[in-house]
Protein backbone atom coordinates (compact mmCIF):
# COMPACT_ATOMS: atom_id res chain seq x y z
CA UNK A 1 -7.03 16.34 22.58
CA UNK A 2 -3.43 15.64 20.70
CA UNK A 3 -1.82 12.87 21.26
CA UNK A 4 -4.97 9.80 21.82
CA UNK A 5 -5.10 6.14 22.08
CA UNK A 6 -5.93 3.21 19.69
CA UNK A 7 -9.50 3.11 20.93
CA UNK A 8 -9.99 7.06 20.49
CA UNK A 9 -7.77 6.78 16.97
CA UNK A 10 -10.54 4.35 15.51
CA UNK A 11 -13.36 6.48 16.93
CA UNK A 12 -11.74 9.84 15.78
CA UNK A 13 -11.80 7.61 11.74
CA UNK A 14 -15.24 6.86 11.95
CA UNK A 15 -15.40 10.97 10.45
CA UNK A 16 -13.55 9.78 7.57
CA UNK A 17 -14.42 6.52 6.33
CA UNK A 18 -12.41 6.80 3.34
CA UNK A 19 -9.01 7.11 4.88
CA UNK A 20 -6.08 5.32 3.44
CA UNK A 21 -5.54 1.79 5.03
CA UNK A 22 -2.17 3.24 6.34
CA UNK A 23 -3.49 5.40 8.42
CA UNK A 24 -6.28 2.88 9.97
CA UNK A 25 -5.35 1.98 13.56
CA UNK A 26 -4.23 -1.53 12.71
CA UNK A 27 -1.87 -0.75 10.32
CA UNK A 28 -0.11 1.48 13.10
CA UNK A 29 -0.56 -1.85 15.68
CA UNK A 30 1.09 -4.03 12.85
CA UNK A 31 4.15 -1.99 12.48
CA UNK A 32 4.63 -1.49 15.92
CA UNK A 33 5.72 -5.18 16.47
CA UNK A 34 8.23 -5.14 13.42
CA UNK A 35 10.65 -1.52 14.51
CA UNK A 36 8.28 1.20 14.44
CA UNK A 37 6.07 3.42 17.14
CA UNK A 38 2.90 4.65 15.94
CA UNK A 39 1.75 7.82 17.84
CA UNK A 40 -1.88 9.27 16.70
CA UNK A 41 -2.55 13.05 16.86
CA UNK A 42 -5.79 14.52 16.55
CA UNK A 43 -6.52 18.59 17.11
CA UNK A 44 -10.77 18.94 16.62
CA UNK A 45 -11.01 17.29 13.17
CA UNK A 46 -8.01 17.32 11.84
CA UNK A 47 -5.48 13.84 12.77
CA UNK A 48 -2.69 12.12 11.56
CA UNK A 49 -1.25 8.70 12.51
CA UNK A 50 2.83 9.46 12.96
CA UNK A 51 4.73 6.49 12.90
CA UNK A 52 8.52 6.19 14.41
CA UNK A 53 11.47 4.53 13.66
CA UNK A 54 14.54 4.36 15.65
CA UNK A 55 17.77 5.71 14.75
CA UNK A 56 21.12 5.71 16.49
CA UNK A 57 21.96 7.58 19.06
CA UNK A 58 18.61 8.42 20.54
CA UNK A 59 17.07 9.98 17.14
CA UNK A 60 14.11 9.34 14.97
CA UNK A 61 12.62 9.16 11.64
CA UNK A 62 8.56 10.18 12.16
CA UNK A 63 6.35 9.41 9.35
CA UNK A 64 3.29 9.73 8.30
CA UNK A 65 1.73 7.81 5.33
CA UNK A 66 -1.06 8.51 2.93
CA UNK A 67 -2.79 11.68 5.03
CA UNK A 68 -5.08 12.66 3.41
CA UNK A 69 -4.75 16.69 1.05
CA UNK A 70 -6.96 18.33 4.07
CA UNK A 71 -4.21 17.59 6.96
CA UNK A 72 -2.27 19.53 4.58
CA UNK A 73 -4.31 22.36 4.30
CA UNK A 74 -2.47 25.82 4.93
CA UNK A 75 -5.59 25.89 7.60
CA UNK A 76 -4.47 23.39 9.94
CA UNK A 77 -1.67 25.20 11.31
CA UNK A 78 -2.86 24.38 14.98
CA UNK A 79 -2.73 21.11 14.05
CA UNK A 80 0.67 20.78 12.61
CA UNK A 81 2.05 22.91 15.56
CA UNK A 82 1.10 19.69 17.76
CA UNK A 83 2.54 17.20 15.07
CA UNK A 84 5.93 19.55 15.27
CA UNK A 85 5.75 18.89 19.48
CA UNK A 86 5.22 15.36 18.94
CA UNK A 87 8.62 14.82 16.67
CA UNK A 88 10.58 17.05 19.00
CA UNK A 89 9.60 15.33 22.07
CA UNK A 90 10.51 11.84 19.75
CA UNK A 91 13.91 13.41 18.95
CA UNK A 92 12.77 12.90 15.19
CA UNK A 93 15.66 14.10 12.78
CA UNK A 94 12.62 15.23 10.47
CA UNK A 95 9.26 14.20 9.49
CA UNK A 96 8.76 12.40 6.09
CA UNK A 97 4.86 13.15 4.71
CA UNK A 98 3.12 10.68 1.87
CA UNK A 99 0.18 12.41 0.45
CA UNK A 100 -2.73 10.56 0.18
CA UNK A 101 -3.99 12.44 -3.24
CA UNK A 102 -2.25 12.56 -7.09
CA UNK A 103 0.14 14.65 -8.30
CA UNK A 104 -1.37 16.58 -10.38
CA UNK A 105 -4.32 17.37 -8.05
CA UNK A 106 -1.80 18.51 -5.42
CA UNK A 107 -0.35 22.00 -4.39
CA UNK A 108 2.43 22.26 -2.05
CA UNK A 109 1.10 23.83 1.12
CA UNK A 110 3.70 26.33 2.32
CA UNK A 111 7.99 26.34 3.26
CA UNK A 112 7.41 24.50 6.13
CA UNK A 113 7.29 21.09 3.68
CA UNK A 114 10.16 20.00 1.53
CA UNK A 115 9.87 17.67 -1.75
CA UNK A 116 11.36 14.64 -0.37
CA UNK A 117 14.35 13.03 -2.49
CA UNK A 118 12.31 9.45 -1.30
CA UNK A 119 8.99 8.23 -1.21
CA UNK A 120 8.68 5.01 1.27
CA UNK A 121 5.66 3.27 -0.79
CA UNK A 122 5.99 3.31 -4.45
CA UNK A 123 4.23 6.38 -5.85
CA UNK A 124 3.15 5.08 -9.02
CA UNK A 125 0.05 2.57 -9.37
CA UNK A 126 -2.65 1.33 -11.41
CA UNK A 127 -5.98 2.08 -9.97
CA UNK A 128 -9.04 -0.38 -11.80
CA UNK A 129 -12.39 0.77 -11.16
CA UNK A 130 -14.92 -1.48 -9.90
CA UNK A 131 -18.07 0.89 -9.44
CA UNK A 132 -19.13 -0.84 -12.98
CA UNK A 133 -20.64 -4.47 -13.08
CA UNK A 134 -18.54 -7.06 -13.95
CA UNK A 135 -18.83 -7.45 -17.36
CA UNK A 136 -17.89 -3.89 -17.56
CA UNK A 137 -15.06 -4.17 -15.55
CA UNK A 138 -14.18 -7.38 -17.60
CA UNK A 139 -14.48 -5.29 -20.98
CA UNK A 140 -12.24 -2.58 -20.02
CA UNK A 141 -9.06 -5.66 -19.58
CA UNK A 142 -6.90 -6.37 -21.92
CA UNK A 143 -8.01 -9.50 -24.11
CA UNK A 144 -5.18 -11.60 -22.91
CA UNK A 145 -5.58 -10.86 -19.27
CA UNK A 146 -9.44 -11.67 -20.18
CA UNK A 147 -8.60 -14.54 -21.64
CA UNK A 148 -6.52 -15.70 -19.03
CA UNK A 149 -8.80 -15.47 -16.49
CA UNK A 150 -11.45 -17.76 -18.74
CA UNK A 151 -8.33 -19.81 -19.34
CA UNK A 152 -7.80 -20.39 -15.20
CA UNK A 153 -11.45 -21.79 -14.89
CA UNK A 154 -11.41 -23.69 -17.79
CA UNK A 155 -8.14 -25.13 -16.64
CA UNK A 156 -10.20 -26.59 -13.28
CA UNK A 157 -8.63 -23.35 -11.26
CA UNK A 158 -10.66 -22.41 -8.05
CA UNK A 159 -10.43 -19.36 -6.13
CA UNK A 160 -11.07 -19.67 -1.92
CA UNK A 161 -10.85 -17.66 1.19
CA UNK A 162 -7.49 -19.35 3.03
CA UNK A 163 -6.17 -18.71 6.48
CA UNK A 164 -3.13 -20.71 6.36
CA UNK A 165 -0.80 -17.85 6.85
CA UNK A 166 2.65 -20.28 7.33
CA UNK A 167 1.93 -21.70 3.98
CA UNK A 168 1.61 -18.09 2.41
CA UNK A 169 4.55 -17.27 3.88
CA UNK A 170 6.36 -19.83 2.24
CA UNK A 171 4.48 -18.68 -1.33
CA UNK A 172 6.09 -15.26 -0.47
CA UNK A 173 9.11 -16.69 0.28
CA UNK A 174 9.16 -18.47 -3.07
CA UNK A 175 8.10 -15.61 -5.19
CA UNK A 176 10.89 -13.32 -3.59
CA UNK A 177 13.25 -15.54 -4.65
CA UNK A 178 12.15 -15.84 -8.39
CA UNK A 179 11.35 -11.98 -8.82
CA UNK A 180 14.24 -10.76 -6.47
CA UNK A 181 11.83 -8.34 -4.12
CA UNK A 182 11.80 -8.69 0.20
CA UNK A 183 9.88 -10.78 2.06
CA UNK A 184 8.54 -10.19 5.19
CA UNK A 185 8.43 -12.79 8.01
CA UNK A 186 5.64 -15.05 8.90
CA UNK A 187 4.96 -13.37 12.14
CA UNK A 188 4.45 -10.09 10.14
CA UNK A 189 1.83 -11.96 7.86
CA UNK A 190 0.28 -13.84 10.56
CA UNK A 191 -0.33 -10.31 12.43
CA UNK A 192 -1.58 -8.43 9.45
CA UNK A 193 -4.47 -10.93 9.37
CA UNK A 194 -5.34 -11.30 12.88
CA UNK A 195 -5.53 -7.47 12.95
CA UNK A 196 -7.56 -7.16 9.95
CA UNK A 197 -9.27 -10.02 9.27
CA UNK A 198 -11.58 -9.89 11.92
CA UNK A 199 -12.87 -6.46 11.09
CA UNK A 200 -13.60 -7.60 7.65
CA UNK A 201 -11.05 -5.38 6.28
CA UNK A 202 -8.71 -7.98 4.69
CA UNK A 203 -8.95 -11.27 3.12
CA UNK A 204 -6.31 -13.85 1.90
CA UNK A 205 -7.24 -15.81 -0.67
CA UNK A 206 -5.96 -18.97 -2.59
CA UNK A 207 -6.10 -20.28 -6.27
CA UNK A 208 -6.03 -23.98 -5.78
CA UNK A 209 -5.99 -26.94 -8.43
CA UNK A 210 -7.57 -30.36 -7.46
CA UNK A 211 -6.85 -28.94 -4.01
CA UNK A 212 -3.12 -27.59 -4.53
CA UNK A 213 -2.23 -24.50 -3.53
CA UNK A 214 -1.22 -22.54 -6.50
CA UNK A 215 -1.26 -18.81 -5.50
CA UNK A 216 -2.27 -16.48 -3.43
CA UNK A 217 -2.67 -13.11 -2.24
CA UNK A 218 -4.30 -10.78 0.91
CA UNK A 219 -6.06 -7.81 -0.02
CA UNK A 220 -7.66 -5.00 1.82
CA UNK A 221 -10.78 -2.71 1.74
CA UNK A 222 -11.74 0.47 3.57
CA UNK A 223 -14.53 2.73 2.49
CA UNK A 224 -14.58 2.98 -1.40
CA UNK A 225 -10.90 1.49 -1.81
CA UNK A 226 -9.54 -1.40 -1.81
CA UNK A 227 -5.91 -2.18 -1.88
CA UNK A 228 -3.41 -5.63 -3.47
CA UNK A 229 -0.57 -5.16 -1.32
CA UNK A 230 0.96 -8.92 -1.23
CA UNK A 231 0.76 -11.71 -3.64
CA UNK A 232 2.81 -14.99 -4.27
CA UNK A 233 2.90 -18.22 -6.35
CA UNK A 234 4.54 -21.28 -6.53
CA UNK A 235 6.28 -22.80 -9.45
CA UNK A 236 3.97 -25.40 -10.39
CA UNK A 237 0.94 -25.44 -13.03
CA UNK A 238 1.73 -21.75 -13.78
CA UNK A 239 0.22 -22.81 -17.38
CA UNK A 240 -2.93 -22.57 -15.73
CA UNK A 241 -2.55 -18.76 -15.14
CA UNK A 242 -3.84 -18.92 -11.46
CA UNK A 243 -2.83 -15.62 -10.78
CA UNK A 244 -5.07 -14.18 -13.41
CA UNK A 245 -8.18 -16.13 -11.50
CA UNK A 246 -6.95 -15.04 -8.12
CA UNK A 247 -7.17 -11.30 -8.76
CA UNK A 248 -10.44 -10.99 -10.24
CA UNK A 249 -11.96 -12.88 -7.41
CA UNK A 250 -9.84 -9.88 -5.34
CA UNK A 251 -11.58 -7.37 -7.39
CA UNK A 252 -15.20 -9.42 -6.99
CA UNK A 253 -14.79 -9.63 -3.29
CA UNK A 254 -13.81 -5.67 -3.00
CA UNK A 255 -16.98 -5.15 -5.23
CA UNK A 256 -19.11 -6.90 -3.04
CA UNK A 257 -18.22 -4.91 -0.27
CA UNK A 258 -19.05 -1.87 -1.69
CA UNK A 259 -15.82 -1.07 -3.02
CA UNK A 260 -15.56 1.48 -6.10
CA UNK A 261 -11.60 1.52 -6.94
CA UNK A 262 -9.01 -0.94 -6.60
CA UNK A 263 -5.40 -0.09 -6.35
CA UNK A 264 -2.53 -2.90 -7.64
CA UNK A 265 -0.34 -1.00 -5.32
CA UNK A 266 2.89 -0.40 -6.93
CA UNK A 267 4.24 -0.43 -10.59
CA UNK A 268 7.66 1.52 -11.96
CA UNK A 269 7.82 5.20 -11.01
CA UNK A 270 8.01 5.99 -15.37
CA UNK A 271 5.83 7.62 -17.55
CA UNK A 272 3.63 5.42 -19.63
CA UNK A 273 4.86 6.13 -22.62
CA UNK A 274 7.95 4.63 -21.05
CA UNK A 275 6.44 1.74 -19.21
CA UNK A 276 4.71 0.42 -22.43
CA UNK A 277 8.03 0.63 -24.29
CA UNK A 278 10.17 -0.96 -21.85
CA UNK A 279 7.68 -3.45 -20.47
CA UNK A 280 8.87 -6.76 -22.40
CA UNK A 281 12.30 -6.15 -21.96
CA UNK A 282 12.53 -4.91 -18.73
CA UNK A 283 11.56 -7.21 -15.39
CA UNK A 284 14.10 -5.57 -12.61
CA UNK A 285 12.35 -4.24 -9.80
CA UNK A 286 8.78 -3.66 -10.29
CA UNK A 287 8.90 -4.26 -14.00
CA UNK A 288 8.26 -7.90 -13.25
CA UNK A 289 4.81 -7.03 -12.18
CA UNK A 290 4.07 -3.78 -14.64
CA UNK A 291 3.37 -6.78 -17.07
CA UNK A 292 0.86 -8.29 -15.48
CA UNK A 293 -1.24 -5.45 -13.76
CA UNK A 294 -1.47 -3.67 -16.48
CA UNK A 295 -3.89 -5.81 -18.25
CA UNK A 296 -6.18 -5.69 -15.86
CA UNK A 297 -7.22 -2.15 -17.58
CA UNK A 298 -6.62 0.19 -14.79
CA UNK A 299 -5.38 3.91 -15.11
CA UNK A 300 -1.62 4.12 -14.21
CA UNK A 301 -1.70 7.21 -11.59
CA UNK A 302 1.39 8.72 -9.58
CA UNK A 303 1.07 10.10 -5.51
CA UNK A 304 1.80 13.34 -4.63
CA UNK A 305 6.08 13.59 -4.16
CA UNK A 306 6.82 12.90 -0.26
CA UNK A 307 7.23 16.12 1.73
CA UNK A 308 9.85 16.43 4.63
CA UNK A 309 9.60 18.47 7.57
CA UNK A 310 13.27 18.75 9.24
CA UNK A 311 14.03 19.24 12.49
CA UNK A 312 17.71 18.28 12.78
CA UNK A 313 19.39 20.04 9.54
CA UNK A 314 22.66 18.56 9.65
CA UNK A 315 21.30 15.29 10.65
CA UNK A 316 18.69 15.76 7.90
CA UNK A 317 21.81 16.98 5.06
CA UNK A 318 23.35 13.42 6.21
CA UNK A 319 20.24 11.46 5.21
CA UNK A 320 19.47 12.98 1.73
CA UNK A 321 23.05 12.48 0.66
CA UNK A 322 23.18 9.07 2.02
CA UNK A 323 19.36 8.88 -0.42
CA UNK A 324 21.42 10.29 -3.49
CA UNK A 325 24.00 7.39 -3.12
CA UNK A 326 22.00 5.12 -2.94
CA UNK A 327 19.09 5.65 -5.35
């Protein structure tokens, strides 16, 4: 078996039901409507879901998000000889590789693998564990955050399951303007949850006030993790600290499904000596959020650096330079 289906893809995760939510099925269907190809390879036990993105003149970019340390075992070589087959025959320029594991758990496999000059998802997160009950989890925030979230239900707040997708859109659309980040599009939104949804996998969830939508955010679970990947508010009653309410009933509802860690997905790629010097001053980029997830009491944890594997080395020269510029 190498390259499989959807159907087999899901089958062939049912071995590891703590895979990254990138590399679940879905999140290979959702990208494939919005510029990208995802092509799943599996060799025996070892798989990878390789997605592909178009480039000029018949080339690629393949990548492959969050696999997990043993895909990158020195052992898999069989395995990676298909992946290598699977770029060429995709005319990818090279390969970029996102290790699902930390950085200072992880060992460089062998030459084959470059350190990337890029990561695609931000490396550096705050992960909150949940495997505690709540009062634990509670005592481990930072008293304001606490007392924010007391402060939300006090205020009349209220915290539902939503499925109004077009009016979360237009949250996201809201808070992209005020905090300067992209925005996807409605039908990207409206996908994510039909795909997910259903399998109990994601949830999107709204902090109201006497029935006004204040804010609101979808997050996702798969085996012990759970993942905040988008969130929004409006301008209005932002005294109220909805936000605060909104992500512990995130955390509550990961808990309840079993759920030991949950990941704010994405804070500044600094040290945190750094980030908790900088952190009132600074609100470019993901600064503007560093504030508010960190009270949560998490532990601020970096990926693995993104590996490259090149098959077009002038092509591939042309693309780190044009990173360089731009970073």
């Amino acid at each position: 078996m190498t390259e499989v289906t959807l159907t087999e893809w899901n089958q062939f995760l049912t071995k590891f039901p703590d895979a990254h939510l990138l590399q679940m099925g879905e999140w290979g269907e959702l990208k494939k409507g919005f510029g990208w190809n995802p092509v799943r390879v599996v060799v025996e036990n070892t798989g990878a879901q390789i997605l592909f993105r178009k480039l000029p003149l018949g080339f690629t970019i393949g990548y492959v998000p969050k696999v997990s340390s043993y895909q990158l075992s020195v052992g898999s070589e069989q395995f990676w000889n298909e992946v290598d087959s699977v770029c060429k025959k995709n005319r990818a320029v090279f390969l970029k590789i996102e290790p699902d594991v930390w950085s200072e758990e992880f060992l460089i496999p062998h030459s084959s693998f470059l350190i990337s000059k890029h990561n695609i998802q931000p490396p550096r997160t705050i992960i909150v564990s949940i495997n505690d009950d709540e009062e634990s989890i509670l005592s481990r925030m930072k008293p304001k955050c606490r007392y924010n979230i007391r402060l939300a239900e006090k205020k009349g707040v209220t915290v539902r399951a939503w499925d109004d997708v077009s009016a979360f859109h237009e949250m996201m659309t809201v808070t992209g303007g005020r905090d300067g980040f992209g925005v996807h599009s409605k039908e990207y939104y409206q996908r994510a949850y039909e795909l997910f949804h259903p399998k109990g996998t994601c949830e999107l969830l709204v902090a109201e006030f006497e029935g006004k939508p204040l804010a609101a955010l979808m997050v996702f679970a798969h085996g012990h993790r759970a993942w905040y990947v988008y969130g929004a508010s409006n301008n209005e009653e932002r005294n109220r600290m909805p936000t605060y309410l909104l992500q512990w009933e995130a955390i509550r509802w990961a808990k309840a499904r079993g759920c030991e860690e949950y990941d704010l997905w994405g804070v500044p790629d600094e040290n945190e000596e750094t980030l908790e010097s900088q952190f009132e001053t600074r609100h470019d980029g993901l600064w503007g959020v560093y504030r508010f997830k960190r009270g949560f009491g998490g532990q601020l944890k970096r990926a693995a650096q993104a590996l490259d594997r090149v098959y077009n080395p002038s092509l591939y020269w042309l693309y780190t330079k044009y990173v360089m510029r731009n970073a």
